[in-house]
C-alpha atoms as a PDB file:
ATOM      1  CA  UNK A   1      72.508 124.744 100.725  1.00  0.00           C
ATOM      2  CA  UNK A   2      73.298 121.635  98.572  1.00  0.00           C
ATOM      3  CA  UNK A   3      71.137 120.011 100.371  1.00  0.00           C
ATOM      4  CA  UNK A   4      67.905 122.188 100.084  1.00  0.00           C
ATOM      5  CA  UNK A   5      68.559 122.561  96.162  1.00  0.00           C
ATOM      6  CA  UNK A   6      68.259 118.637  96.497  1.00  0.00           C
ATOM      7  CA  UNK A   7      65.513 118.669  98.076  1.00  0.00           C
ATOM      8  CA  UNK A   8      63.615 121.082  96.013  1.00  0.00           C
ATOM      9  CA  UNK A   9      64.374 119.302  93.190  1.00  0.00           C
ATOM     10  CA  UNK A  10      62.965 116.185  94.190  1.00  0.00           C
ATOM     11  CA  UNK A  11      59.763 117.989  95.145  1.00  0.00           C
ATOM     12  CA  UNK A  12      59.506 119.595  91.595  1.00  0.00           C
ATOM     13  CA  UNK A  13      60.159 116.179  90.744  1.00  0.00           C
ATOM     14  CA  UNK A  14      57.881 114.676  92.809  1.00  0.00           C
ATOM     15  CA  UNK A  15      54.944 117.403  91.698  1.00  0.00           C
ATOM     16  CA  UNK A  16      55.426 116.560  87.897  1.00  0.00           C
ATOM     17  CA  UNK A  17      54.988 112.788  88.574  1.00  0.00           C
ATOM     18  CA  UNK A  18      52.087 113.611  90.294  1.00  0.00           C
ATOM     19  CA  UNK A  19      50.230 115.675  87.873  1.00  0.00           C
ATOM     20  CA  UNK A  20      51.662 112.852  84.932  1.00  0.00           C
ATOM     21  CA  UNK A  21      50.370 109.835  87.238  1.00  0.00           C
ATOM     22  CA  UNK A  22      47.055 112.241  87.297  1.00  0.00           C
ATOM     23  CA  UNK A  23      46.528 112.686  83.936  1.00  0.00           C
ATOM     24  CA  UNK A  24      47.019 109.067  83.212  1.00  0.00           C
ATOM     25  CA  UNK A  25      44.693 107.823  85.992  1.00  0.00           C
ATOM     26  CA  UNK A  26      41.993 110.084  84.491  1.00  0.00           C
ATOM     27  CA  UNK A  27      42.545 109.273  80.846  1.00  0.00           C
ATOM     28  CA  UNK A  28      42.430 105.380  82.111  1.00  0.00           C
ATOM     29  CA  UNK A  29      39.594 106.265  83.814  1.00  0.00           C
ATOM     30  CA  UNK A  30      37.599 107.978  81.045  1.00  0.00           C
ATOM     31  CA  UNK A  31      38.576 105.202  78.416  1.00  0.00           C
ATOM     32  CA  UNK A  32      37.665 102.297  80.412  1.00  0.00           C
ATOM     33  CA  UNK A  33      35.400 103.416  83.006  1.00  0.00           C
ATOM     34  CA  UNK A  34      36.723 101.470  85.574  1.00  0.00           C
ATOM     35  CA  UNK A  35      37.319 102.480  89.444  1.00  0.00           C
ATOM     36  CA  UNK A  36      40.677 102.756  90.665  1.00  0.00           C
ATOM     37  CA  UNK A  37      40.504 101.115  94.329  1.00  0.00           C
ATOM     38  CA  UNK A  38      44.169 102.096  95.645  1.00  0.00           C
ATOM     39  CA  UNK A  39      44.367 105.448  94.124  1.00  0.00           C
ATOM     40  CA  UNK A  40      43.025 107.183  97.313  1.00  0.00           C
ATOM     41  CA  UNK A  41      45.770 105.528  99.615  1.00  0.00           C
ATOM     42  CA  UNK A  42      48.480 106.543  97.061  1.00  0.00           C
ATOM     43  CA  UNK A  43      47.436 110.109  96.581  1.00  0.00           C
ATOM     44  CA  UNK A  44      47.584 110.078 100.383  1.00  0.00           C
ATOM     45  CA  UNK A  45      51.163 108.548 101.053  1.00  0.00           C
ATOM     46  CA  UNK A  46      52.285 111.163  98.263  1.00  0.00           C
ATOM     47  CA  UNK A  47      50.539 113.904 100.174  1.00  0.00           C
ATOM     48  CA  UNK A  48      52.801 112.557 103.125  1.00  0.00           C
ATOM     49  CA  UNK A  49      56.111 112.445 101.766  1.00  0.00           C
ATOM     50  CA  UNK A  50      55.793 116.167 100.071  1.00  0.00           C
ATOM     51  CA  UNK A  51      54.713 117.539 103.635  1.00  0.00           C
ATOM     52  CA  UNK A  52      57.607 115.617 105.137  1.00  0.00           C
ATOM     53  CA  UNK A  53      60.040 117.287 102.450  1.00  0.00           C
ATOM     54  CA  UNK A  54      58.260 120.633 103.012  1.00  0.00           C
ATOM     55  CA  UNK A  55      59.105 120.115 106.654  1.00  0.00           C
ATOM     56  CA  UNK A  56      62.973 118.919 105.940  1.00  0.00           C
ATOM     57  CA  UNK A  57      63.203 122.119 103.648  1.00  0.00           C
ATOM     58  CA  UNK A  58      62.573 124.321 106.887  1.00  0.00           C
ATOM     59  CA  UNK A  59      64.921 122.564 108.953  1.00  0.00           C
ATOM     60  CA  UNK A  60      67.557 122.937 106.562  1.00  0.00           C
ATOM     61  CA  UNK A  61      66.859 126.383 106.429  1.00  0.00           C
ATOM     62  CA  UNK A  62      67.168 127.209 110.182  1.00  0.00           C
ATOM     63  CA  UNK A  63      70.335 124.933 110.272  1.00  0.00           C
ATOM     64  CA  UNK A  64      72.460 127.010 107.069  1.00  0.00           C
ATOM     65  CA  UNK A  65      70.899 130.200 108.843  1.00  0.00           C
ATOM     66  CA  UNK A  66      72.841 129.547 112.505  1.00  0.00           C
ATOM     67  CA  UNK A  67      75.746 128.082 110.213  1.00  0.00           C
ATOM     68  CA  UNK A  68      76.005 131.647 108.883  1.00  0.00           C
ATOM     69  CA  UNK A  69      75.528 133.277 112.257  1.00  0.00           C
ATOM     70  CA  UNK A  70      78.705 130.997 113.645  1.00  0.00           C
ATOM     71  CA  UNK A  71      80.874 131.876 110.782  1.00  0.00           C
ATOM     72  CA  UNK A  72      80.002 135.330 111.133  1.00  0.00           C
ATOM     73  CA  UNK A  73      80.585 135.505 114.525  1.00  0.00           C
ATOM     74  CA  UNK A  74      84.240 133.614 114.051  1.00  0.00           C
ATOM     75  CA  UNK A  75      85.253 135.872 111.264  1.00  0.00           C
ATOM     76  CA  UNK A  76      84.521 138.966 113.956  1.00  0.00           C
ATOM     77  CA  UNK A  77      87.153 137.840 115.570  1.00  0.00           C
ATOM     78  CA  UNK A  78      86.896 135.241 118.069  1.00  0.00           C
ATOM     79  CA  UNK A  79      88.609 132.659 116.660  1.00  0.00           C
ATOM     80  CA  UNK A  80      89.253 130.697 113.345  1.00  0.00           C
ATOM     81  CA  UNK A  81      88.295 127.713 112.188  1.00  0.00           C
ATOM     82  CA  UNK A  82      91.058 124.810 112.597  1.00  0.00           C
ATOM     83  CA  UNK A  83      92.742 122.545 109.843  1.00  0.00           C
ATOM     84  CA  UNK A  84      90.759 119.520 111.899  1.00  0.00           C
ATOM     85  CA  UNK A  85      87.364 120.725 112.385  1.00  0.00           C
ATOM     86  CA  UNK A  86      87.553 122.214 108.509  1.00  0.00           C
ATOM     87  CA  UNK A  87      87.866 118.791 107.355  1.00  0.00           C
ATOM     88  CA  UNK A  88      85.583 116.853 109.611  1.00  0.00           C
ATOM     89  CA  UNK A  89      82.830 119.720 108.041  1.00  0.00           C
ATOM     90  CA  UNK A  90      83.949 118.503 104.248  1.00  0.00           C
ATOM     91  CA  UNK A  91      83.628 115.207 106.057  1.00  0.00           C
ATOM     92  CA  UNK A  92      80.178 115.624 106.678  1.00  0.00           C
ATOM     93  CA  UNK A  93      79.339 117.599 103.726  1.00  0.00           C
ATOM     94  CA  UNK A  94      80.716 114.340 101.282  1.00  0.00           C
ATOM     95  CA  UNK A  95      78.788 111.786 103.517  1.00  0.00           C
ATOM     96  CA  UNK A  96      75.383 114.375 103.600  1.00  0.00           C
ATOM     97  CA  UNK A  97      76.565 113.996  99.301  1.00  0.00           C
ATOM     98  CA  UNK A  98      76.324 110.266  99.516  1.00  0.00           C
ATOM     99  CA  UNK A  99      73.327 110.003 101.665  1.00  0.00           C
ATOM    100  CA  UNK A 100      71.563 112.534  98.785  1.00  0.00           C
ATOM    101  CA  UNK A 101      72.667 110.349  96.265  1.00  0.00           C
ATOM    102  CA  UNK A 102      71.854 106.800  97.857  1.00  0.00           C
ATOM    103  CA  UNK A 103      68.504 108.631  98.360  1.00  0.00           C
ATOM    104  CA  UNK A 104      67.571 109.953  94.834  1.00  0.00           C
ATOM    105  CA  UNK A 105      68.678 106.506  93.703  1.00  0.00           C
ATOM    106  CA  UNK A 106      65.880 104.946  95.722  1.00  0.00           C
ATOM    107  CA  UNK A 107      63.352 107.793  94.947  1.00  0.00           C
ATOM    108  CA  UNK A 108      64.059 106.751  91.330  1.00  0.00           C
ATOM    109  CA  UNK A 109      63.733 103.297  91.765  1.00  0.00           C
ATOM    110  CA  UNK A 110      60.843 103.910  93.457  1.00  0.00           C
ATOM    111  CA  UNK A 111      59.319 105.903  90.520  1.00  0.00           C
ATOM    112  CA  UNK A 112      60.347 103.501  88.041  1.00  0.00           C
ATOM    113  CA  UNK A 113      58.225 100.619  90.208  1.00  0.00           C
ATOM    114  CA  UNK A 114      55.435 103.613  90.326  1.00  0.00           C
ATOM    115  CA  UNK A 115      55.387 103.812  86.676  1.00  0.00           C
ATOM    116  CA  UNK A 116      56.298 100.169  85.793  1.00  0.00           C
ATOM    117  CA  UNK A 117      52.997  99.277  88.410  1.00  0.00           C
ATOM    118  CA  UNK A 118      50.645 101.618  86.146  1.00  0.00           C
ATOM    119  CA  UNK A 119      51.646 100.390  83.002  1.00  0.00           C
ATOM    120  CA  UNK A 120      50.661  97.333  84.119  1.00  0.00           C
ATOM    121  CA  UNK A 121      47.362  98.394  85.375  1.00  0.00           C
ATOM    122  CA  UNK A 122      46.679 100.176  82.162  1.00  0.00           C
ATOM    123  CA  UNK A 123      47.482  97.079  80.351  1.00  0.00           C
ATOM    124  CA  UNK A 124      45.740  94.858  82.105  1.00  0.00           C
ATOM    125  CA  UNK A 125      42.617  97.675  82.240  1.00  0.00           C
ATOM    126  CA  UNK A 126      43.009  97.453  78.315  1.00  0.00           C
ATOM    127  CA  UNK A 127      43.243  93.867  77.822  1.00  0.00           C
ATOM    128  CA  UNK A 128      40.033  92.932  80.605  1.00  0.00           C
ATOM    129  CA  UNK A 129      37.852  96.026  78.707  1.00  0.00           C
ATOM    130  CA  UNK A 130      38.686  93.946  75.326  1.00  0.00           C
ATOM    131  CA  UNK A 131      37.599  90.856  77.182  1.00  0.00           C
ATOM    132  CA  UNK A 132      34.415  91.966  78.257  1.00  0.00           C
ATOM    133  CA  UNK A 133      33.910  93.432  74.873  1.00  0.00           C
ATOM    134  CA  UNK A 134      34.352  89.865  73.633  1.00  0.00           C
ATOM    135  CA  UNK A 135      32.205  88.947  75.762  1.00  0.00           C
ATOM    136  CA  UNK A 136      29.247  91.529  75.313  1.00  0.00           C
ATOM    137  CA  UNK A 137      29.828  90.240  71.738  1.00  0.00           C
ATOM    138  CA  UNK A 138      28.885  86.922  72.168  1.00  0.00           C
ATOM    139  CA  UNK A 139      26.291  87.600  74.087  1.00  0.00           C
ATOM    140  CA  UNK A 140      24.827  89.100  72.012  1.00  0.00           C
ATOM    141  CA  UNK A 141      25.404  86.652  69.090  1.00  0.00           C
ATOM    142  CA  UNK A 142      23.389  84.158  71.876  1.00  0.00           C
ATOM    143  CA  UNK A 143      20.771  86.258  72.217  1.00  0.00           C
ATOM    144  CA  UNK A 144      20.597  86.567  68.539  1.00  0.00           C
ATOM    145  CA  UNK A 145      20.020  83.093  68.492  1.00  0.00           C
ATOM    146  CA  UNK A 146      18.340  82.618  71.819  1.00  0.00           C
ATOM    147  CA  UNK A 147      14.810  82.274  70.326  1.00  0.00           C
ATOM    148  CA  UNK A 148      15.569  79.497  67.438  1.00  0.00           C
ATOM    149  CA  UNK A 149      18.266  77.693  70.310  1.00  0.00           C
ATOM    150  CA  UNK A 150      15.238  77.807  72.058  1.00  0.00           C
ATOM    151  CA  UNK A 151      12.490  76.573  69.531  1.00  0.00           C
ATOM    152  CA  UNK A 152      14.709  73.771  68.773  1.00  0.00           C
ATOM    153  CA  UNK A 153      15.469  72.624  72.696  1.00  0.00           C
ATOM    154  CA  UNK A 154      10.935  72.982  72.834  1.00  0.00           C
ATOM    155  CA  UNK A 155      11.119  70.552  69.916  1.00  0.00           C
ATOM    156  CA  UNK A 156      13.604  68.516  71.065  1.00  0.00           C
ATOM    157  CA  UNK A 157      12.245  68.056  74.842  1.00  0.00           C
ATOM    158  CA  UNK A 158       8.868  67.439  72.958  1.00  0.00           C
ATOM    159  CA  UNK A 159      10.101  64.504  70.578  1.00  0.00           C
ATOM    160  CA  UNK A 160      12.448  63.061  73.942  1.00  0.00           C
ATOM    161  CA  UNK A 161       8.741  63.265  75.873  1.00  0.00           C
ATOM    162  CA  UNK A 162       7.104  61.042  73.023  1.00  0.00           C
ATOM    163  CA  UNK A 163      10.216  58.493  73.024  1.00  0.00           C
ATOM    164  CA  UNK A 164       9.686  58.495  77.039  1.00  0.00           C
ATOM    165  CA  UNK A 165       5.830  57.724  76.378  1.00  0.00           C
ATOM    166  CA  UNK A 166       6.927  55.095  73.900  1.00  0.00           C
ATOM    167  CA  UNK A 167       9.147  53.468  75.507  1.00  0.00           C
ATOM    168  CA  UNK A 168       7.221  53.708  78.892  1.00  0.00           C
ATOM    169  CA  UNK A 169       3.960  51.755  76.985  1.00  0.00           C
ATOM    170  CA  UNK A 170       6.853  49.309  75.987  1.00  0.00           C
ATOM    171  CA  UNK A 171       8.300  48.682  79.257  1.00  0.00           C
ATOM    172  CA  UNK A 172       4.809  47.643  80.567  1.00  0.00           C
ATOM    173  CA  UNK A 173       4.000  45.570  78.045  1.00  0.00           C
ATOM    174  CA  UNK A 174       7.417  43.257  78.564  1.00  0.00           C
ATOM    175  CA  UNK A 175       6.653  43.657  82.516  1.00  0.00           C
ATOM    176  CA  UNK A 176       2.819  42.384  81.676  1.00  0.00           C
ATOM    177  CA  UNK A 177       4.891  39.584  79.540  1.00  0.00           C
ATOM    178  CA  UNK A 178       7.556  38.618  81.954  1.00  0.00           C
ATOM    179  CA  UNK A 179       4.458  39.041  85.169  1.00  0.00           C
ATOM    180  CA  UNK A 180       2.637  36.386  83.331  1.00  0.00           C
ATOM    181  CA  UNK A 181       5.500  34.119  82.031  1.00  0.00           C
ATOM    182  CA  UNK A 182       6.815  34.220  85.922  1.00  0.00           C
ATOM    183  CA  UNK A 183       2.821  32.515  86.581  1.00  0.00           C
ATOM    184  CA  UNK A 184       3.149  30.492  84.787  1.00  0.00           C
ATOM    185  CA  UNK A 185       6.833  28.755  85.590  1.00  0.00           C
ATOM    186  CA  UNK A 186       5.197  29.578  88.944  1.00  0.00           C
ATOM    187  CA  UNK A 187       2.188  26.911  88.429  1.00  0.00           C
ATOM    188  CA  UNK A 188       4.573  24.607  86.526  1.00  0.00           C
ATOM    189  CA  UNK A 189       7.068  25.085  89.371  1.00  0.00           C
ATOM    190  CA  UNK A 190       4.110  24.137  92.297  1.00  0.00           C
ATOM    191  CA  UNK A 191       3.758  20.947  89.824  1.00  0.00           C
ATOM    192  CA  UNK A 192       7.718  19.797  89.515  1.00  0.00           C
ATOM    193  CA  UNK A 193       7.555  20.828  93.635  1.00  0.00           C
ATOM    194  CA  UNK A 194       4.414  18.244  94.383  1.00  0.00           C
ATOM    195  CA  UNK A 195       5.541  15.735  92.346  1.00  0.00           C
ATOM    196  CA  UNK A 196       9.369  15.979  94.075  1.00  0.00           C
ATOM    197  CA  UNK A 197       7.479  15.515  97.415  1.00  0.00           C
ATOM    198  CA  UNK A 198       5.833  12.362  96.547  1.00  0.00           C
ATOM    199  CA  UNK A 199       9.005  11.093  94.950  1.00  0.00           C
ATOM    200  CA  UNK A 200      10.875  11.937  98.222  1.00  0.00           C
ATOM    201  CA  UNK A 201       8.033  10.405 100.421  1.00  0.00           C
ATOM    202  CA  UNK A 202       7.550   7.250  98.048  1.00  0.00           C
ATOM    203  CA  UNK A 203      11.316   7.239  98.719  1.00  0.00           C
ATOM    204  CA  UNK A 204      11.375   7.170 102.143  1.00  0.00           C
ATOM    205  CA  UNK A 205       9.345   5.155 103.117  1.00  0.00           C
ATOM    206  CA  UNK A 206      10.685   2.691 100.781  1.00  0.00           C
ATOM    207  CA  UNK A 207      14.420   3.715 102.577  1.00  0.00           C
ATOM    208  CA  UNK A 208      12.405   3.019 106.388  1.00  0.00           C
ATOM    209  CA  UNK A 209      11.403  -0.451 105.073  1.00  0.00           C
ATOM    210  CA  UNK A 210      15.044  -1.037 103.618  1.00  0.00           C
ATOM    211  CA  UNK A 211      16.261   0.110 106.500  1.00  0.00           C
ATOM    212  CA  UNK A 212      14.108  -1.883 108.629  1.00  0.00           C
ATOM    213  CA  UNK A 213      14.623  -5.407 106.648  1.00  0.00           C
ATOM    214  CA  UNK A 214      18.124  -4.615 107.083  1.00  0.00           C
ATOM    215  CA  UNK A 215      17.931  -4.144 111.092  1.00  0.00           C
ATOM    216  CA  UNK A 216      15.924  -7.364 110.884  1.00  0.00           C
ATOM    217  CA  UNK A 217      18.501  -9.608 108.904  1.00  0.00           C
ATOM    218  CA  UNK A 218      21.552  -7.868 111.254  1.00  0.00           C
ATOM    219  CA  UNK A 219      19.653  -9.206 114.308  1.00  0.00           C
ATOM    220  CA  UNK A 220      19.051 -12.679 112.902  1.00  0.00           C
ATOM    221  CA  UNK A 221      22.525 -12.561 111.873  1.00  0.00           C
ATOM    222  CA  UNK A 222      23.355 -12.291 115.003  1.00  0.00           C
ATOM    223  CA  UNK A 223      21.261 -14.527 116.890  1.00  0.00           C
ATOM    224  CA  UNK A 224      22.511 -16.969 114.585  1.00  0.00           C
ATOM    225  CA  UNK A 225      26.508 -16.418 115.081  1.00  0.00           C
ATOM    226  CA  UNK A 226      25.232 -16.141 119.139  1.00  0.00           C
ATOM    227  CA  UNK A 227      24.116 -19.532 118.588  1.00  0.00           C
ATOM    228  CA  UNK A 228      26.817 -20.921 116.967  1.00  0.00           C
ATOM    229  CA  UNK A 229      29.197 -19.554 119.028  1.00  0.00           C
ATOM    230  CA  UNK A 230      27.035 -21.117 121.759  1.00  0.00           C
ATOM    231  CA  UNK A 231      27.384 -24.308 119.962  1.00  0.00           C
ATOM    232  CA  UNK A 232      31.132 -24.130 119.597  1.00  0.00           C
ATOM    233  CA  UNK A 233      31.768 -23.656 123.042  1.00  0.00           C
ATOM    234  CA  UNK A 234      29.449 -26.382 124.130  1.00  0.00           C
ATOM    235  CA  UNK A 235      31.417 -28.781 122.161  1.00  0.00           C
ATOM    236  CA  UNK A 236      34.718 -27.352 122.787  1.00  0.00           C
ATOM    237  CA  UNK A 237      33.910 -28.177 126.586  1.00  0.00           C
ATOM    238  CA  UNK A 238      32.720 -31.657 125.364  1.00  0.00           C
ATOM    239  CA  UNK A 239      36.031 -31.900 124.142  1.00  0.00           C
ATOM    240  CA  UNK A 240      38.125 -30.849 126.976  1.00  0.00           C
ATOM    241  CA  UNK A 241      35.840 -33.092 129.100  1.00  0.00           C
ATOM    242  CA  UNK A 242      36.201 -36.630 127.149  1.00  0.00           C
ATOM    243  CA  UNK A 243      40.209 -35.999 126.653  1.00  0.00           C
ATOM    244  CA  UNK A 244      40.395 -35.198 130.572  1.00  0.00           C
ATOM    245  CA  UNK A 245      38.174 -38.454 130.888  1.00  0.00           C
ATOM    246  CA  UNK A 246      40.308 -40.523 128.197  1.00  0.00           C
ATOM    247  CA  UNK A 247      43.528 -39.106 130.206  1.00  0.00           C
ATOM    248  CA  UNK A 248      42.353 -39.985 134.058  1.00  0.00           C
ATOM    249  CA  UNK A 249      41.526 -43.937 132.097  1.00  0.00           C
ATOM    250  CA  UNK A 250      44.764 -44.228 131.257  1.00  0.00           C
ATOM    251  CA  UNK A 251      46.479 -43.101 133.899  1.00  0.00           C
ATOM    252  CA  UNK A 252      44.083 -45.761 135.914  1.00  0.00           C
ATOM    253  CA  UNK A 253      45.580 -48.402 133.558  1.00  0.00           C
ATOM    254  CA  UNK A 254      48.585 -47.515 134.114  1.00  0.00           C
ATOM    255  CA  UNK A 255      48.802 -47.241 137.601  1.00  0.00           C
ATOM    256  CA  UNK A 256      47.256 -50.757 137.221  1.00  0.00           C
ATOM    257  CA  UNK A 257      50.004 -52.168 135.681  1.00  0.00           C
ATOM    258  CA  UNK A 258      53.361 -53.451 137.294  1.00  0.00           C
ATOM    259  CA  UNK A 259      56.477 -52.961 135.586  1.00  0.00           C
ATOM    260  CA  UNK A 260      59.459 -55.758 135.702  1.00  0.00           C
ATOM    261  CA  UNK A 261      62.053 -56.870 133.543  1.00  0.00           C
ATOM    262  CA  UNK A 262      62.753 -60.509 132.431  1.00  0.00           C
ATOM    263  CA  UNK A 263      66.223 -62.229 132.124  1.00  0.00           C
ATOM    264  CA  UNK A 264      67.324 -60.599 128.665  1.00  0.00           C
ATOM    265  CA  UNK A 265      66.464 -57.119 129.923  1.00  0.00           C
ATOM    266  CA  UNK A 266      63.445 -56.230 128.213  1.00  0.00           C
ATOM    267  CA  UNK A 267      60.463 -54.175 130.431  1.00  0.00           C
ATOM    268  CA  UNK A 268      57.018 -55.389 130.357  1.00  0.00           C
ATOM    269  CA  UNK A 269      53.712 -55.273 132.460  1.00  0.00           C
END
């Protein structure tokens, strides 16, 4: 029975936090005109969980009723209840307690998250309707001001064209300028580059003659050390021959020559 009257009062619970979380979706809705996108879902899962308490309401209902019809049907006379089984029942009853109180402490905590999770929509409904009243605001300050803004960007674009004209005339002038400066370093450049030429040619053919004087006095230079090497050798063999003659004459006079000794012991021929 405890455990219906628990139950019940969770759904009239349940049903008051409903038509509260109503009324403060429709006032929300009707101040800031916006669309809720998860309200369908959570109507739904509330739907849910009151059809499942509905349904644990019944069963608790047939259980206490064949409860009854056992203890009736003990206290007729069959037989009594023992000193065990009466305490594994209060057993069960304290741990069905604890299991409704564990439970009604997560159906408030639950509900606290519920409303904590509105508030915060409603907050942040309140403080994106002030933005886009800010907003509308200065739009319609700009829009105020759109035609003058406007007036002065014509003018503005208008003077930046002429300065763009101005400039433009300007920058073809100075590439006119610089066109016919560039002729004429051009024509004096053709000038330095002809005159260069003939320098170079005047100089080499002055460097072929150089060069060809030079071959000329190498190969007389030559010849002439040919020669006088020629020389040298032809009277270095001169040489050689008159000492080889000078040497066979006087080994001719010698071999001419006897060689004694006379009484005091001296040599002569």
């Amino acid at each position: 029975m405890r455990q219906r009257q628990i139950l019940e009062q969770q759904y009239q619970r349940e049903a008051i936090r409903r038509r509260e979380r109503d009324e403060c979706t429709l006032m929300y809705v009707n101040d800031y005109n916006v669309p809720e996108e998860n309200e369908l879902s959570v109507q739904q899962e509330k739907h849910e969980q009151i059809l499942r308490m509905q349904a644990e309401i019944r069963q608790l209902e047939q259980s206490d009723l064949s409860g009854d019809s056992k203890i009736k049907v003990k206290a007729n006379g069959e037989q009594e209840l023992s000193k065990k089984e009466k305490l594994a029942i209060q057993e069960r009853q304290r741990l069905l307690q604890l299991e409704d109180q564990r439970h009604e402490g997560r159906e408030l905590e639950r509900m606290r998250r519920e409303d904590l999770y509105y508030v915060e929509r409603i907050l942040q409904a309140k403080a994106k309707a002030k933005e886009e009243q800010q907003k509308r605001e200065k739009s319609e300050v700009l829009q105020k001001n759109g035609i003058e803004e406007q007036q002065r960007y014509i003018a503005r674009m208008r003077l930046l064209d002429e300065e763009k004209r101005v400039a433009e005339r300007e920058a073809i002038g100075m590439r006119m300028e610089d066109l016919f400066g560039r002729q004429i370093r051009f024509r004096e450049a053709e000038k330095v580059k002809e005159r260069l030429q003939n320098e170079w040619h005047e100089r080499k053919k002055m460097q072929a003659e150089e060069h060809e004087c030079r071959s000329q006095w190498i190969l007389w230079d030559r010849m002439l050390d040919k020669q006088h090497q020629e020389e040298l050798k032809q009277q270095r063999a001169e040489a050689r021959s008159l000492k080889r003659q000078q040497l066979r004459q006087e080994k001719e006079i010698k071999a001419a020559w006897i060689e004694s000794w006379d009484e005091s012991g001296n040599r002569y021929f």
